[in-house]
PDB file of N, CA and C in Angstrom:
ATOM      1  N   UNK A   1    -177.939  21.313 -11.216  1.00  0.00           N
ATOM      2  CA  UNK A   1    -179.343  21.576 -11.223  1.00  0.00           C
ATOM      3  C   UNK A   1    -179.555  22.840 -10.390  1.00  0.00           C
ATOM      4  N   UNK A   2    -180.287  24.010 -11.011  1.00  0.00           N
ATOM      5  CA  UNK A   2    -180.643  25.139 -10.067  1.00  0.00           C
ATOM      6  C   UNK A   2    -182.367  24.958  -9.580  1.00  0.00           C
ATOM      7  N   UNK A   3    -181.862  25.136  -8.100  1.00  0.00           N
ATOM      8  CA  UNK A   3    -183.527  25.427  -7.978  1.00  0.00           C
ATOM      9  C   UNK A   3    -183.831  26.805  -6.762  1.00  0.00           C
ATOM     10  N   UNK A   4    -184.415  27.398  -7.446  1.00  0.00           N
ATOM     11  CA  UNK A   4    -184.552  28.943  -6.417  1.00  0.00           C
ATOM     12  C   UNK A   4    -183.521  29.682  -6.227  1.00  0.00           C
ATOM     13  N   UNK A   5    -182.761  29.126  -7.486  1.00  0.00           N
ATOM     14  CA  UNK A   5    -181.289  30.312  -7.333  1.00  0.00           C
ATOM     15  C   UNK A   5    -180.284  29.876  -6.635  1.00  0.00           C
ATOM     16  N   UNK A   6    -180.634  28.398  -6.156  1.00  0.00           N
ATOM     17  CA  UNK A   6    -179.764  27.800  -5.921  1.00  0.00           C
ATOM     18  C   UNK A   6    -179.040  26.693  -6.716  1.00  0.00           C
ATOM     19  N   UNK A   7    -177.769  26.803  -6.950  1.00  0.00           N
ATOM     20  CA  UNK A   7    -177.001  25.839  -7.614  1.00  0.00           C
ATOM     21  C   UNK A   7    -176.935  24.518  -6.419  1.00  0.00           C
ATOM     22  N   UNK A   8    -176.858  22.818  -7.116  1.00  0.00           N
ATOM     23  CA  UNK A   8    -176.668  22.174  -6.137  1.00  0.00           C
ATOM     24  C   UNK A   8    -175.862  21.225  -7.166  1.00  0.00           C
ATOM     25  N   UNK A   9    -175.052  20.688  -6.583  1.00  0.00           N
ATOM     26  CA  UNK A   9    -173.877  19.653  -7.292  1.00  0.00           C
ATOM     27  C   UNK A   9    -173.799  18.551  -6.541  1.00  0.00           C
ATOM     28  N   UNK A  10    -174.426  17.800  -7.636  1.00  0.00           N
ATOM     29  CA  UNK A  10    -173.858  16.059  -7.329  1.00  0.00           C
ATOM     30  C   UNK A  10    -173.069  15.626  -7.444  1.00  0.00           C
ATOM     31  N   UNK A  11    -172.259  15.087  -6.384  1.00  0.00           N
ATOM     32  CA  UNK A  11    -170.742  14.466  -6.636  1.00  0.00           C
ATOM     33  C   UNK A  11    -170.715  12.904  -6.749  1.00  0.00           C
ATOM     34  N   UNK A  12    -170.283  12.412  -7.510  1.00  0.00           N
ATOM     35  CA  UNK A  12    -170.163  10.465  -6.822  1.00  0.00           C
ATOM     36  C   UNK A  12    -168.792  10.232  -6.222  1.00  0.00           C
ATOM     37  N   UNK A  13    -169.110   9.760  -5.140  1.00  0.00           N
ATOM     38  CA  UNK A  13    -167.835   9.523  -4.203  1.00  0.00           C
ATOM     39  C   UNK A  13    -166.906   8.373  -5.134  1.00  0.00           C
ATOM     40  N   UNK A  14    -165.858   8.531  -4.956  1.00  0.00           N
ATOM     41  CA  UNK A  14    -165.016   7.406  -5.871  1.00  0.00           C
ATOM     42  C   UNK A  14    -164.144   7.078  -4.528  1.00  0.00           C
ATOM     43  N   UNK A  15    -164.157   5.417  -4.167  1.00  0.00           N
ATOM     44  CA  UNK A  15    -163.653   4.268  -3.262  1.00  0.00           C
ATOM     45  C   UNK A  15    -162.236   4.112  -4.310  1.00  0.00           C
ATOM     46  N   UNK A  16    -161.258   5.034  -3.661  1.00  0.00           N
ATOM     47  CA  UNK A  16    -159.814   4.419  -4.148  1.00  0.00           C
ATOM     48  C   UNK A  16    -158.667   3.641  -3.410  1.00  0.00           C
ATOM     49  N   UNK A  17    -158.092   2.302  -3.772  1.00  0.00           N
ATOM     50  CA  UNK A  17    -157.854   1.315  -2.915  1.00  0.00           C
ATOM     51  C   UNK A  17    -156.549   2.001  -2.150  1.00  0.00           C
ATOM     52  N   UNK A  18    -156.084   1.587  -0.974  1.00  0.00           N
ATOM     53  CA  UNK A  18    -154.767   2.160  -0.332  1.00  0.00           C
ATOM     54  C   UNK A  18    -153.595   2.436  -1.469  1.00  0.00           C
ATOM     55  N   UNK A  19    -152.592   3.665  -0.846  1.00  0.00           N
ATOM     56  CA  UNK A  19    -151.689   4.296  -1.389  1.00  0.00           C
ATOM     57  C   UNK A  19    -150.971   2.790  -2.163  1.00  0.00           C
ATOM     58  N   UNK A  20    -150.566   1.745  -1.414  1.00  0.00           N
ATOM     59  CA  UNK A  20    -149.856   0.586  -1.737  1.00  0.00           C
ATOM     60  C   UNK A  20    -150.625  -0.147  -3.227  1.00  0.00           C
ATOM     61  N   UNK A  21    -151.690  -0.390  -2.804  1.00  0.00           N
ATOM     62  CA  UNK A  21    -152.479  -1.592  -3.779  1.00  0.00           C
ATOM     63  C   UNK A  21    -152.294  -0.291  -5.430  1.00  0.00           C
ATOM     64  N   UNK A  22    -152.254   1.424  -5.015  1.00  0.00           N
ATOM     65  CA  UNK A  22    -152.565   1.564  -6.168  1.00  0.00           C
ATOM     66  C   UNK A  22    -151.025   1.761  -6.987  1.00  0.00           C
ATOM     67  N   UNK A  23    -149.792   1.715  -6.603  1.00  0.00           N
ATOM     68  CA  UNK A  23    -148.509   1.696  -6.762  1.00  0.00           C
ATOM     69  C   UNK A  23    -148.249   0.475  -7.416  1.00  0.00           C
ATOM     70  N   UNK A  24    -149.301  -0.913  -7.191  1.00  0.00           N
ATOM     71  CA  UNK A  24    -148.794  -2.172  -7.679  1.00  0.00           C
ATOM     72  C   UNK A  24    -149.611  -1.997  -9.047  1.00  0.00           C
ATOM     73  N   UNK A  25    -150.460  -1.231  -9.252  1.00  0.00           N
ATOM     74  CA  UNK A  25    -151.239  -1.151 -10.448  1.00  0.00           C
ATOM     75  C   UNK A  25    -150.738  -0.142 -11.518  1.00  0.00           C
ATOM     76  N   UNK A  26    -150.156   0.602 -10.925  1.00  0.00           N
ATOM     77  CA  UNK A  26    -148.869   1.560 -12.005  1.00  0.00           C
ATOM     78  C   UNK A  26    -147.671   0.526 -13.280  1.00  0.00           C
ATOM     79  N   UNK A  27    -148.200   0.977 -13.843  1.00  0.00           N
ATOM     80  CA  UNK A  27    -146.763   0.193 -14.657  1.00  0.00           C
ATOM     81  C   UNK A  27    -145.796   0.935 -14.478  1.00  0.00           C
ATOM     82  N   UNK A  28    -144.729  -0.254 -14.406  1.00  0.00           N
ATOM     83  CA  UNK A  28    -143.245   0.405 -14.304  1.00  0.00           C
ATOM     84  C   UNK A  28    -142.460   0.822 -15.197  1.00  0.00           C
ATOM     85  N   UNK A  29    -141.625   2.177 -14.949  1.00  0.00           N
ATOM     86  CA  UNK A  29    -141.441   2.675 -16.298  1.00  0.00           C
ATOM     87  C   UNK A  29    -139.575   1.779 -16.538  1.00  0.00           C
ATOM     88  N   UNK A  30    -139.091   1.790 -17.432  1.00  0.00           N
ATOM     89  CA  UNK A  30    -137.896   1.828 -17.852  1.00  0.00           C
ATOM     90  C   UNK A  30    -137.378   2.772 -18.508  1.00  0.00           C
ATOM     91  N   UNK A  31    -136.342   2.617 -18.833  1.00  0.00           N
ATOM     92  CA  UNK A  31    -134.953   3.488 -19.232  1.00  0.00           C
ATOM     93  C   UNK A  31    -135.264   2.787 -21.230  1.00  0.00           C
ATOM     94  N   UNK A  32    -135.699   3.492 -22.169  1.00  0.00           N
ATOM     95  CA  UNK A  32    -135.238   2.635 -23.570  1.00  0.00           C
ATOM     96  C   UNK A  32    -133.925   2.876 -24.335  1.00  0.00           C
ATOM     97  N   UNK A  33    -133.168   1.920 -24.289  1.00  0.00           N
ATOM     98  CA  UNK A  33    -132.184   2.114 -24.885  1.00  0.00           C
ATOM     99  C   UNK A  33    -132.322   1.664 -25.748  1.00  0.00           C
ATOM    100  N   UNK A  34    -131.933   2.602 -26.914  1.00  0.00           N
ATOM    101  CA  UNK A  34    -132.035   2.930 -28.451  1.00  0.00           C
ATOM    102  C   UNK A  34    -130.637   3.042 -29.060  1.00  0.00           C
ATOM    103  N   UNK A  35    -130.905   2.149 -29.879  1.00  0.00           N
ATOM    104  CA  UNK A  35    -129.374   1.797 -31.060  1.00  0.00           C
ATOM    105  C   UNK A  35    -129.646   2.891 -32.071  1.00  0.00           C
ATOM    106  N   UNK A  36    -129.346   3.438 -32.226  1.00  0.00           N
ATOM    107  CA  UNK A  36    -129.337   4.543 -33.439  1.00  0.00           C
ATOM    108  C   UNK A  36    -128.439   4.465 -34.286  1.00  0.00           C
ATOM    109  N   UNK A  37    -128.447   4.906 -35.811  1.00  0.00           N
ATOM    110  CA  UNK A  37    -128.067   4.407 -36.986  1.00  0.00           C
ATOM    111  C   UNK A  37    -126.602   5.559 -36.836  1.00  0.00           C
ATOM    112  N   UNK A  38    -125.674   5.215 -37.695  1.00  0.00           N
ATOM    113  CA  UNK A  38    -124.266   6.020 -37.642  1.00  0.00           C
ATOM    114  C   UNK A  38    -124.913   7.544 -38.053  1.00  0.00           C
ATOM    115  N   UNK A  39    -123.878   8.462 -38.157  1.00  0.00           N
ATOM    116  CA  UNK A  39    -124.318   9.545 -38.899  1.00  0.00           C
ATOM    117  C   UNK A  39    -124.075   9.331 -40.012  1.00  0.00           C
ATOM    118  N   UNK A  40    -124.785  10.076 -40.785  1.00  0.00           N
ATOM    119  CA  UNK A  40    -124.331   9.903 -42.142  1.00  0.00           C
ATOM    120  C   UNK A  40    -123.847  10.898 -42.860  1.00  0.00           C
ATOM    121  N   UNK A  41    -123.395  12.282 -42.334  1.00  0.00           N
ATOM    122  CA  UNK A  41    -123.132  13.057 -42.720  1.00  0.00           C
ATOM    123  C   UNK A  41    -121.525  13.918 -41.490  1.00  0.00           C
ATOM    124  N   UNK A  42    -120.938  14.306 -41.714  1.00  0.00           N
ATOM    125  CA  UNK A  42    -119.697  14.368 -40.971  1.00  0.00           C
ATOM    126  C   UNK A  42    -120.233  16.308 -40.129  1.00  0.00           C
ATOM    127  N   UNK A  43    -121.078  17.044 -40.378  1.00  0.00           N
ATOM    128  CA  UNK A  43    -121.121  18.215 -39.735  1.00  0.00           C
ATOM    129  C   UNK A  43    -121.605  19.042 -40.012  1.00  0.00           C
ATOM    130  N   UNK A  44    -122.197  19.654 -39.407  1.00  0.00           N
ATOM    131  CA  UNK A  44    -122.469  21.542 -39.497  1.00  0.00           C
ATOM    132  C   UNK A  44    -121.380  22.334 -39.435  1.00  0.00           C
ATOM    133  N   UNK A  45    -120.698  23.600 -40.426  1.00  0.00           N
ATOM    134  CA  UNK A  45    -119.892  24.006 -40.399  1.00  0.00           C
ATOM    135  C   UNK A  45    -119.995  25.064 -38.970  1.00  0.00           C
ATOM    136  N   UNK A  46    -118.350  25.134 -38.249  1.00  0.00           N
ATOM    137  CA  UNK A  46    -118.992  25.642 -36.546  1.00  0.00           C
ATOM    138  C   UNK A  46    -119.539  27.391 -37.069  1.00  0.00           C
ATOM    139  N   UNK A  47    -119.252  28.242 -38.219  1.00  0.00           N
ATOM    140  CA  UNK A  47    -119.731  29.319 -38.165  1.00  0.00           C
ATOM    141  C   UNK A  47    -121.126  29.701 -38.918  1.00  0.00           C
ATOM    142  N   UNK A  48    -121.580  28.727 -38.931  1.00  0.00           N
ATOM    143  CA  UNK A  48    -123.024  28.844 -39.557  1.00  0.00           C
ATOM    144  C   UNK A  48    -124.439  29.218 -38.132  1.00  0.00           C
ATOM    145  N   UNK A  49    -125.065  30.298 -38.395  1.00  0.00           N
ATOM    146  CA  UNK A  49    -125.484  30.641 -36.934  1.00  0.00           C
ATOM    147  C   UNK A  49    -127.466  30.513 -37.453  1.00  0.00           C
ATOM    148  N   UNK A  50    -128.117  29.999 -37.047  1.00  0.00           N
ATOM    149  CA  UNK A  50    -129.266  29.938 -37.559  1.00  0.00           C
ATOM    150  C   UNK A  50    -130.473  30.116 -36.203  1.00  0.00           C
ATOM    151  N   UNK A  51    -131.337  30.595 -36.316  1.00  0.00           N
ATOM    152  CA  UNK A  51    -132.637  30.441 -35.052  1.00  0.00           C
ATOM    153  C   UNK A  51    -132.570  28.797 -34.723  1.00  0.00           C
ATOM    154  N   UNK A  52    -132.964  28.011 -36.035  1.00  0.00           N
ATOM    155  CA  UNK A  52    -133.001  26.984 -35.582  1.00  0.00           C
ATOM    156  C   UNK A  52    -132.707  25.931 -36.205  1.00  0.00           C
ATOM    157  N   UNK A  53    -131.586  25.512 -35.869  1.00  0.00           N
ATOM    158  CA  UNK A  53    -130.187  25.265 -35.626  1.00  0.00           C
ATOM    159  C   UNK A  53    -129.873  24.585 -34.338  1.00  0.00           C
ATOM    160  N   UNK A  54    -130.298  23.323 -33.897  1.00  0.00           N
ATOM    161  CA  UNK A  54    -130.173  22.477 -32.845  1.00  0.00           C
ATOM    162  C   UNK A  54    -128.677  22.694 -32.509  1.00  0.00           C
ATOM    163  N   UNK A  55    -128.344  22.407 -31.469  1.00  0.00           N
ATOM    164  CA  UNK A  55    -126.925  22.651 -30.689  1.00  0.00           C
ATOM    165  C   UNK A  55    -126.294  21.033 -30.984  1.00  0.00           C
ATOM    166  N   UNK A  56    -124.828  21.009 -31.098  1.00  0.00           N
ATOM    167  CA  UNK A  56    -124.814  19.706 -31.351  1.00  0.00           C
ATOM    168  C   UNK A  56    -124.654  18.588 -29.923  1.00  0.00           C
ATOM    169  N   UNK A  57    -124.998  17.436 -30.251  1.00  0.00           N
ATOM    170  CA  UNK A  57    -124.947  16.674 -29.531  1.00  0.00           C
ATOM    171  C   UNK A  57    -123.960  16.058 -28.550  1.00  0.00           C
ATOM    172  N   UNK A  58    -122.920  16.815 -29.409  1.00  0.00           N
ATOM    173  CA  UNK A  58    -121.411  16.401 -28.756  1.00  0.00           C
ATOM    174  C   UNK A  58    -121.670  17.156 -27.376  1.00  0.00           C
ATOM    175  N   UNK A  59    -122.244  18.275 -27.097  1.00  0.00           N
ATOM    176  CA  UNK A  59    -122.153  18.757 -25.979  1.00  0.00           C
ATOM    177  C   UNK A  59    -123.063  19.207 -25.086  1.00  0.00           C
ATOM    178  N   UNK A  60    -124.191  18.512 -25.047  1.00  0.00           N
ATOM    179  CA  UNK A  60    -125.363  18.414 -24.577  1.00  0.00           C
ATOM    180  C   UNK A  60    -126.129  16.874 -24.877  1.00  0.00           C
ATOM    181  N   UNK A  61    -126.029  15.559 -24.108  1.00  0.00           N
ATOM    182  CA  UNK A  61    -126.651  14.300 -24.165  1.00  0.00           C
ATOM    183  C   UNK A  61    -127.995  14.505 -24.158  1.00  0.00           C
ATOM    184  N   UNK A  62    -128.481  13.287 -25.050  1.00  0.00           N
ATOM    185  CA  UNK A  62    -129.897  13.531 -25.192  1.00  0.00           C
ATOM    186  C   UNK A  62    -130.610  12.720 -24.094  1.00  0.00           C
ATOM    187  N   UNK A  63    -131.964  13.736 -23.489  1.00  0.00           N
ATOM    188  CA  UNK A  63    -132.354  12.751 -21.734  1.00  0.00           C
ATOM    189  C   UNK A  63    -132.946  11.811 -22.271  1.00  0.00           C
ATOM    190  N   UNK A  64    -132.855  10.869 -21.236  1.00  0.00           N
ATOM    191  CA  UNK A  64    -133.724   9.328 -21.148  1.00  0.00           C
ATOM    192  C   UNK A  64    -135.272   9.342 -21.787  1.00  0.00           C
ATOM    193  N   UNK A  65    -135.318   8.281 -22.489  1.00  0.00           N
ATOM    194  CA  UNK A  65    -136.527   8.129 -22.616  1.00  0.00           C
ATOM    195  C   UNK A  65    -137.447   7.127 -22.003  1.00  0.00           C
ATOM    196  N   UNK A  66    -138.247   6.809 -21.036  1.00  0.00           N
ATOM    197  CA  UNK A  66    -138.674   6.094 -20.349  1.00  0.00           C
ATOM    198  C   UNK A  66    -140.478   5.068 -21.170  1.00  0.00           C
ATOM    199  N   UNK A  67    -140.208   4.191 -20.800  1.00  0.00           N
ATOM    200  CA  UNK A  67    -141.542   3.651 -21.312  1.00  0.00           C
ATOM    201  C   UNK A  67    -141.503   2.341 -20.858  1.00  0.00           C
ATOM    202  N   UNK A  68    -143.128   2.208 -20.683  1.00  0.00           N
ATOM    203  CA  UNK A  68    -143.700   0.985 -19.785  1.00  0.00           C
ATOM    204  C   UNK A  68    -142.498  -0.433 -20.101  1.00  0.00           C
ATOM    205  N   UNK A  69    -142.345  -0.981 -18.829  1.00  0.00           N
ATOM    206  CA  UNK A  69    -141.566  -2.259 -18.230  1.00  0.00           C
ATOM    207  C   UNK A  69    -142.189  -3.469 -19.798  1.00  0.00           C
ATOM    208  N   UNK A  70    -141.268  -3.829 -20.540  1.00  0.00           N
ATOM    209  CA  UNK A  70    -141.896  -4.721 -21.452  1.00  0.00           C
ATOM    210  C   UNK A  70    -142.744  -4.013 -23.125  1.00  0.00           C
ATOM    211  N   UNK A  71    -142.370  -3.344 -22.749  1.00  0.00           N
ATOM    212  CA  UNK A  71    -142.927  -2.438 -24.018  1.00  0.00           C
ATOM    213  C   UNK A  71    -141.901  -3.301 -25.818  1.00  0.00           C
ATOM    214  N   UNK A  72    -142.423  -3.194 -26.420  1.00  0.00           N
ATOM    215  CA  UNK A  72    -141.830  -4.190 -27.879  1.00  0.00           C
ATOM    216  C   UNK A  72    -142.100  -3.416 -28.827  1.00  0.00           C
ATOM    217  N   UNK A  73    -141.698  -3.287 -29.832  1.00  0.00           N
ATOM    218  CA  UNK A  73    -141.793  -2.676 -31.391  1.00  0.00           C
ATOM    219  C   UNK A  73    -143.030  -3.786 -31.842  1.00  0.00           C
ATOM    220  N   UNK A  74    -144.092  -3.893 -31.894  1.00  0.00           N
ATOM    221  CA  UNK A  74    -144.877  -4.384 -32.595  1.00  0.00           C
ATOM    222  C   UNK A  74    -145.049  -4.575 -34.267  1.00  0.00           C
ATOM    223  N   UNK A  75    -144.410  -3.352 -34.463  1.00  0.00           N
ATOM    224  CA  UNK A  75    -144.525  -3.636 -36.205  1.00  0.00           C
ATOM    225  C   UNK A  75    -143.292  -4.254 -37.083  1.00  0.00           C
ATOM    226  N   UNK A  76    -141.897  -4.403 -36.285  1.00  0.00           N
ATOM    227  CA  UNK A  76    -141.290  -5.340 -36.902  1.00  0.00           C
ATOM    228  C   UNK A  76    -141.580  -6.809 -37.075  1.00  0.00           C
ATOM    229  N   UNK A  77    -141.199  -6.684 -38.945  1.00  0.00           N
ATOM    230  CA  UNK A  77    -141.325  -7.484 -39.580  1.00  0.00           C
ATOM    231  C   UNK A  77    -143.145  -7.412 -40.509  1.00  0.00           C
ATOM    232  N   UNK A  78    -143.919  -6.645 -39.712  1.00  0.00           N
ATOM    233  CA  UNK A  78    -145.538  -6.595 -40.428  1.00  0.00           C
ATOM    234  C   UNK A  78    -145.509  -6.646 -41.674  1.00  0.00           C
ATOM    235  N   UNK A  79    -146.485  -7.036 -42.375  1.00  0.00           N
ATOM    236  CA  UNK A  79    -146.786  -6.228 -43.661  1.00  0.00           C
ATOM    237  C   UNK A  79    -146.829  -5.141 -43.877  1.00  0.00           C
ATOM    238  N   UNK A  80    -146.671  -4.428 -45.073  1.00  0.00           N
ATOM    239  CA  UNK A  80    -146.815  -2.653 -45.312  1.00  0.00           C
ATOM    240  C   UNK A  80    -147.546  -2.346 -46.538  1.00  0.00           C
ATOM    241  N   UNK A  81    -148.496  -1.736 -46.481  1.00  0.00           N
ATOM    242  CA  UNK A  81    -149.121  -1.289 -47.403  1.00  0.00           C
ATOM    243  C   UNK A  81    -149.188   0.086 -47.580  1.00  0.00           C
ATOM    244  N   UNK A  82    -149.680   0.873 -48.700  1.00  0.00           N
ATOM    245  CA  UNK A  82    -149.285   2.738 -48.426  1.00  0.00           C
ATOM    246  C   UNK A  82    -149.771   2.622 -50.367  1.00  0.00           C
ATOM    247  N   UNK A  83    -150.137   3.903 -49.989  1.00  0.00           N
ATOM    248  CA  UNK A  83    -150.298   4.701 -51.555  1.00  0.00           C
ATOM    249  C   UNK A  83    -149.256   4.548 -52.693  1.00  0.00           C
ATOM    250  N   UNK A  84    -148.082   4.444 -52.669  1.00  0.00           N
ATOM    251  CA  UNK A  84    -147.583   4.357 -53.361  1.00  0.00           C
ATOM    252  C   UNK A  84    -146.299   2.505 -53.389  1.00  0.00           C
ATOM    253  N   UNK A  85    -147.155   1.548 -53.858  1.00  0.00           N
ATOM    254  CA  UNK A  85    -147.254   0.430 -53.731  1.00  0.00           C
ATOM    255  C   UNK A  85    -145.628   0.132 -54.356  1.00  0.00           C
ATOM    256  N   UNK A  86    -145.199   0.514 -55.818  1.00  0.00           N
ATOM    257  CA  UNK A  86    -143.863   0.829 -56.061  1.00  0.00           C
ATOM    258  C   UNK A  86    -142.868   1.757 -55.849  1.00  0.00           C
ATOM    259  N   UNK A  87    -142.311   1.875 -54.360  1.00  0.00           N
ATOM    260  CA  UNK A  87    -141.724   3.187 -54.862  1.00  0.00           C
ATOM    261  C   UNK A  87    -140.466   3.262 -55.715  1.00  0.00           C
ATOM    262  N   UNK A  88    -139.887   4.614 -55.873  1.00  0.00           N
ATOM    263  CA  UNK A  88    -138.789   4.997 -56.804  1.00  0.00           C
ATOM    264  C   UNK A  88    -137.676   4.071 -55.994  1.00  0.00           C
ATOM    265  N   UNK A  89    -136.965   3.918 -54.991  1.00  0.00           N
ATOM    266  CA  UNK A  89    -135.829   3.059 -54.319  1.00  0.00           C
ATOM    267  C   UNK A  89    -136.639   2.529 -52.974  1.00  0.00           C
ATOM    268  N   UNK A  90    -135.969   0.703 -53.121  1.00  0.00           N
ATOM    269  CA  UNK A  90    -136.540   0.445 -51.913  1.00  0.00           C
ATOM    270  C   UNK A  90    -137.835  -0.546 -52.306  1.00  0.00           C
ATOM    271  N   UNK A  91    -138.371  -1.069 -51.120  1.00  0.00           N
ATOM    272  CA  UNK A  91    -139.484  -1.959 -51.049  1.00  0.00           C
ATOM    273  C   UNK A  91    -140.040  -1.543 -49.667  1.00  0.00           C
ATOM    274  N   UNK A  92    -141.365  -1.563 -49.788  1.00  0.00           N
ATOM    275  CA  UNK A  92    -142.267  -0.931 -48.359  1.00  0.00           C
ATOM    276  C   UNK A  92    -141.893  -1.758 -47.151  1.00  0.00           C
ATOM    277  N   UNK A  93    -141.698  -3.679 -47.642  1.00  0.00           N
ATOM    278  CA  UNK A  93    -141.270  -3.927 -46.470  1.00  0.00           C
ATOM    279  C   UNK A  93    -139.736  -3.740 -45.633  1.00  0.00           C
ATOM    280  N   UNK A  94    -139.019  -2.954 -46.012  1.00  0.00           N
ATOM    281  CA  UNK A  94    -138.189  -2.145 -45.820  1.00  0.00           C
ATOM    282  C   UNK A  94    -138.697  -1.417 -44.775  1.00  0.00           C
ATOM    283  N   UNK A  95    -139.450  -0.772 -44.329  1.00  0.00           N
ATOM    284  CA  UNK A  95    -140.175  -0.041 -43.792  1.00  0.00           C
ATOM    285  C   UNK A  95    -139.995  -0.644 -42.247  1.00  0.00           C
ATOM    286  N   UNK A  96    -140.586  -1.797 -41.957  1.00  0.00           N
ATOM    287  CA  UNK A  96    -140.325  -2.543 -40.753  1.00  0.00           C
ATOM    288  C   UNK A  96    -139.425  -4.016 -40.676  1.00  0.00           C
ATOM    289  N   UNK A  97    -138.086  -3.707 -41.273  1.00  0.00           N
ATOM    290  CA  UNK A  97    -137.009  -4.877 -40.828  1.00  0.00           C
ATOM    291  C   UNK A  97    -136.353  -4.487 -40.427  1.00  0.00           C
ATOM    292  N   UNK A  98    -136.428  -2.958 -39.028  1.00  0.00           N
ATOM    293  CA  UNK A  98    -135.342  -3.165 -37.906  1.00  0.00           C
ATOM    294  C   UNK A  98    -134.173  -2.477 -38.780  1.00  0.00           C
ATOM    295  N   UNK A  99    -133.816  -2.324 -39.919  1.00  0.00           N
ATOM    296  CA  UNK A  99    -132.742  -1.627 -40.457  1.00  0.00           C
ATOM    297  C   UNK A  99    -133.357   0.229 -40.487  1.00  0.00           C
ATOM    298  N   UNK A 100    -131.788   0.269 -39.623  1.00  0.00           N
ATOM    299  CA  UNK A 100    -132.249   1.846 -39.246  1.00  0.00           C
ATOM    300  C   UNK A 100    -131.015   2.640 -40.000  1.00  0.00           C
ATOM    301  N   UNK A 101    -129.993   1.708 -41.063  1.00  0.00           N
ATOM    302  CA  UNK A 101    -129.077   2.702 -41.273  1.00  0.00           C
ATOM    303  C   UNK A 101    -129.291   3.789 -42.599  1.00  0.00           C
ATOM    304  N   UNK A 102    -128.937   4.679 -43.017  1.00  0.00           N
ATOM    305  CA  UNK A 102    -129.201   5.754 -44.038  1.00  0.00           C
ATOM    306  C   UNK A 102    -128.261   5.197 -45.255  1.00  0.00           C
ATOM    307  N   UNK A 103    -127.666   4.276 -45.688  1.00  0.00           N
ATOM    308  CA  UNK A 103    -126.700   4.144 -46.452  1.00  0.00           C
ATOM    309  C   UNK A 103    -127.415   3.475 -47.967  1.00  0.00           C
ATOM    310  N   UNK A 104    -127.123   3.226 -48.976  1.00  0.00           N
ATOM    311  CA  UNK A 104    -127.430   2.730 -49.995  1.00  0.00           C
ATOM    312  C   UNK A 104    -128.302   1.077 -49.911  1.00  0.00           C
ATOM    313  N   UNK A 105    -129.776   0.893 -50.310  1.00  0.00           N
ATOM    314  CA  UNK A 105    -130.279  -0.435 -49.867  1.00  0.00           C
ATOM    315  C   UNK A 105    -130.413  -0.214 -48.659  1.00  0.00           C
ATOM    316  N   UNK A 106    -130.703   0.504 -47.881  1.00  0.00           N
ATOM    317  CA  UNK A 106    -131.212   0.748 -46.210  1.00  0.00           C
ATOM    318  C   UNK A 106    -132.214   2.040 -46.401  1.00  0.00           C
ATOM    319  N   UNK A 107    -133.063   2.288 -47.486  1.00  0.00           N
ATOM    320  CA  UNK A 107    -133.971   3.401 -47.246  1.00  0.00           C
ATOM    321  C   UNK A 107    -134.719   3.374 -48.466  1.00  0.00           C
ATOM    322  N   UNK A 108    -136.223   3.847 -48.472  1.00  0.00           N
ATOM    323  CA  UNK A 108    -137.622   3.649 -49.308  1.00  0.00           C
ATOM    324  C   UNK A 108    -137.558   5.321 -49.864  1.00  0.00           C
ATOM    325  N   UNK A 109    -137.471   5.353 -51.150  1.00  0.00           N
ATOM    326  CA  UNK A 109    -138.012   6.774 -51.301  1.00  0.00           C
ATOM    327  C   UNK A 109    -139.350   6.378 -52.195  1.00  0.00           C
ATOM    328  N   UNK A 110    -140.449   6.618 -52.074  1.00  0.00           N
ATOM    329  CA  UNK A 110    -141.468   7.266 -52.505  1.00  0.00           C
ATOM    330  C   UNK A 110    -141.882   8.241 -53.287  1.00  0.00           C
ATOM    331  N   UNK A 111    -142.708   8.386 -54.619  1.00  0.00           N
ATOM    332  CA  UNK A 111    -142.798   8.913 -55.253  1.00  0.00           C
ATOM    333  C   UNK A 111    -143.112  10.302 -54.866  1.00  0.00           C
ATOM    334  N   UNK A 112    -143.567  11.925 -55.828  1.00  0.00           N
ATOM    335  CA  UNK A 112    -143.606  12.449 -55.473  1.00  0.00           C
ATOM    336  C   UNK A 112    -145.158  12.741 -54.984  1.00  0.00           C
ATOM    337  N   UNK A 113    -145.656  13.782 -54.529  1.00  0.00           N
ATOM    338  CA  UNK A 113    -146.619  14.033 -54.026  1.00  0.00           C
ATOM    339  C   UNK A 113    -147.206  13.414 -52.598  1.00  0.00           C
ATOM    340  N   UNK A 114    -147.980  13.730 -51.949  1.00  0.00           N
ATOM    341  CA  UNK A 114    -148.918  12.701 -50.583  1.00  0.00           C
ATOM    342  C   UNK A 114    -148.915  11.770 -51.002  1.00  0.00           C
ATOM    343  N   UNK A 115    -147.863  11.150 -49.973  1.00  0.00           N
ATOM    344  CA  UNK A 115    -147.768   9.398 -49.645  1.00  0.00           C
ATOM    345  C   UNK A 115    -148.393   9.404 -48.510  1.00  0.00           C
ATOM    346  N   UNK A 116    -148.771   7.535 -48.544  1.00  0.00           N
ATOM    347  CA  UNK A 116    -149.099   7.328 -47.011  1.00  0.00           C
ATOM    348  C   UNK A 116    -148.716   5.941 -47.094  1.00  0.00           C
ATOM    349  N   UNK A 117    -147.954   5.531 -46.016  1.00  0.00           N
ATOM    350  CA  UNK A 117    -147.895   4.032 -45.481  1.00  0.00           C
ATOM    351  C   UNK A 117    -148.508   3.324 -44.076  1.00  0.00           C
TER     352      UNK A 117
END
């Protein structure tokens, strides 16, 4: 609010409980360890040189991923619904049964054009 050229600012004081009480109200993070599916493909040839072109994994680990103490996959097992109700290979509920591998009967392809599930 200005009055006479003067600016004046209302603040509301905010009552925050001791350093301790607010540390117990933090969720705790964890470490997620993630099963990841085999490769499915054996390599990048080593003289192929590209902008971008990720470095491989063999020699650089990928960092931790952290997330709240108790955290769950909620959508395994859900129903699935999406635009394209038949697709070409596969069944939508495919989609959420926890199968993460790339191999034959482990993946949904979808017709062509904008899908959505």
């Amino acid at each position: 609010m200005t009055r006479a050229g003067i600016t004046v600012c209302l603040l509301a004081a905010t009552v925050l409980p001791p350093a301790a009480a607010r540390a117990e109200t933090k969720p705790r993070k964890v470490k997620l360890e993630l099963k990841l599916p085999r490769p499915q493909f054996v390599g990048t040839p080593k003289d192929l040189k590209t902008a971008n072109l990720e470095a491989s994994r063999k020699t650089h680990k990928r960092e931790p991923f952290y997330v709240p103490a108790g955290v769950k996959n909620v959508a395994l097992g859900k129903k699935v619904t999406g635009s394209d109700m038949e697709p070409i290979i596969g069944e939508l509920k495919m989609l959420t049964d926890g199968d993460k591998e790339g191999e034959e009967g482990s993946y949904v392809e979808l017709g062509p054009g904008k899908q959505h599930v």
